[in-house]
Protein backbone atom coordinates (compact mmCIF):
# COMPACT_ATOMS: atom_id res chain seq x y z
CA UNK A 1 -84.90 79.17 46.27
CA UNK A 2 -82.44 79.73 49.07
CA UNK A 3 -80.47 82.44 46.90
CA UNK A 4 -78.04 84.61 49.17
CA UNK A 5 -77.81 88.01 47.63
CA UNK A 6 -74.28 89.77 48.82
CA UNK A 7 -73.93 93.90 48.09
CA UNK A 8 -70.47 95.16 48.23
CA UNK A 9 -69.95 98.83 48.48
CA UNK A 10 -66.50 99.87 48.11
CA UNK A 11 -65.19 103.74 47.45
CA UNK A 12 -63.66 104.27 43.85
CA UNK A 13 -60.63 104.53 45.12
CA UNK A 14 -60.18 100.93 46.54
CA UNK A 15 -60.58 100.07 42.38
CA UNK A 16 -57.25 100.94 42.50
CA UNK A 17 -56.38 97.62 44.83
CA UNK A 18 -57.31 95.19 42.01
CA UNK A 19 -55.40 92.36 44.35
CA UNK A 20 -58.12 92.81 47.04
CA UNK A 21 -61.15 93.54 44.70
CA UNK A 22 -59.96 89.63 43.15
CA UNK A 23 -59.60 88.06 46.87
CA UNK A 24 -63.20 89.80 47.84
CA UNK A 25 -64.76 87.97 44.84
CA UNK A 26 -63.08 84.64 45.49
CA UNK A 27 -64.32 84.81 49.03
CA UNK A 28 -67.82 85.41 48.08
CA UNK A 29 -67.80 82.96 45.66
CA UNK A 30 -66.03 79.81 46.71
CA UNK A 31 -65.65 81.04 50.04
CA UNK A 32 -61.73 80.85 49.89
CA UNK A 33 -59.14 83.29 49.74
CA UNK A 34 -56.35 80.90 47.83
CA UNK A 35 -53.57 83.40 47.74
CA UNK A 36 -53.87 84.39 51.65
CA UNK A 37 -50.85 82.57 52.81
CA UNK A 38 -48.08 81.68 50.72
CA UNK A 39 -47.50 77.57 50.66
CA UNK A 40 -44.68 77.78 53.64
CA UNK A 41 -46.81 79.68 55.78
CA UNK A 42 -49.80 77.34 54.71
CA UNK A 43 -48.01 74.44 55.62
CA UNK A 44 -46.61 75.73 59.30
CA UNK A 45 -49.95 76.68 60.47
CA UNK A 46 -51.58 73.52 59.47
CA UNK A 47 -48.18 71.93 61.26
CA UNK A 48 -49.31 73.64 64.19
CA UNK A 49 -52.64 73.03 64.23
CA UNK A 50 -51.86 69.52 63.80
CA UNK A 51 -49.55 69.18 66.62
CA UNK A 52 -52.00 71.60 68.85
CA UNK A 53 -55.09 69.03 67.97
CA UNK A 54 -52.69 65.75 68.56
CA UNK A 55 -51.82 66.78 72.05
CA UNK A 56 -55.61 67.21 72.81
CA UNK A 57 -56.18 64.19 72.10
CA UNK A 58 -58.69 64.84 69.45
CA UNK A 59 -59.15 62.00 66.87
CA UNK A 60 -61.80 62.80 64.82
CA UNK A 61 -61.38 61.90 61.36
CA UNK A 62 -60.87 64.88 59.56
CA UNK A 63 -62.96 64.21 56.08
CA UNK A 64 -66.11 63.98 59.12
CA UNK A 65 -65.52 68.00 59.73
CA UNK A 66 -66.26 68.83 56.01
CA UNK A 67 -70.08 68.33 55.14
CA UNK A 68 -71.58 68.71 51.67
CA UNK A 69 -73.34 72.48 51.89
């Protein structure tokens, strides 16, 4: 079994940061912070990305970058 075992040590006071405690658990888990950006800023970095890879001339499909893990 390829089990990855993850050990987070945080200080009793960080318990009081229940926000970051939640994103730290979603990370681990699905590997995604969902609540990182809010949907505008989301959708301007994407934007720029978009316009950045366009202008390299880069036409991979993008479904090809994401691989079953």
């Amino acid at each position: 079994m390829n089990e990855k075992i993850v050990l987070l040590i945080i200080e009793e006071e960080e318990f009081q940061y229940l926000e970051l405690i939640i994103n730290i658990t979603n990370l681990i888990n699905t590997e995604d912070i969902s609540s990182l950006f809010s949907i505008q800023e989301e959708t301007t970095v994407i934007n720029s990305v978009r316009i950045q890879v366009q202008q390299a001339g880069v036409t991979s499909v993008l479904s090809s970058f994401f691989r079953p893990r």
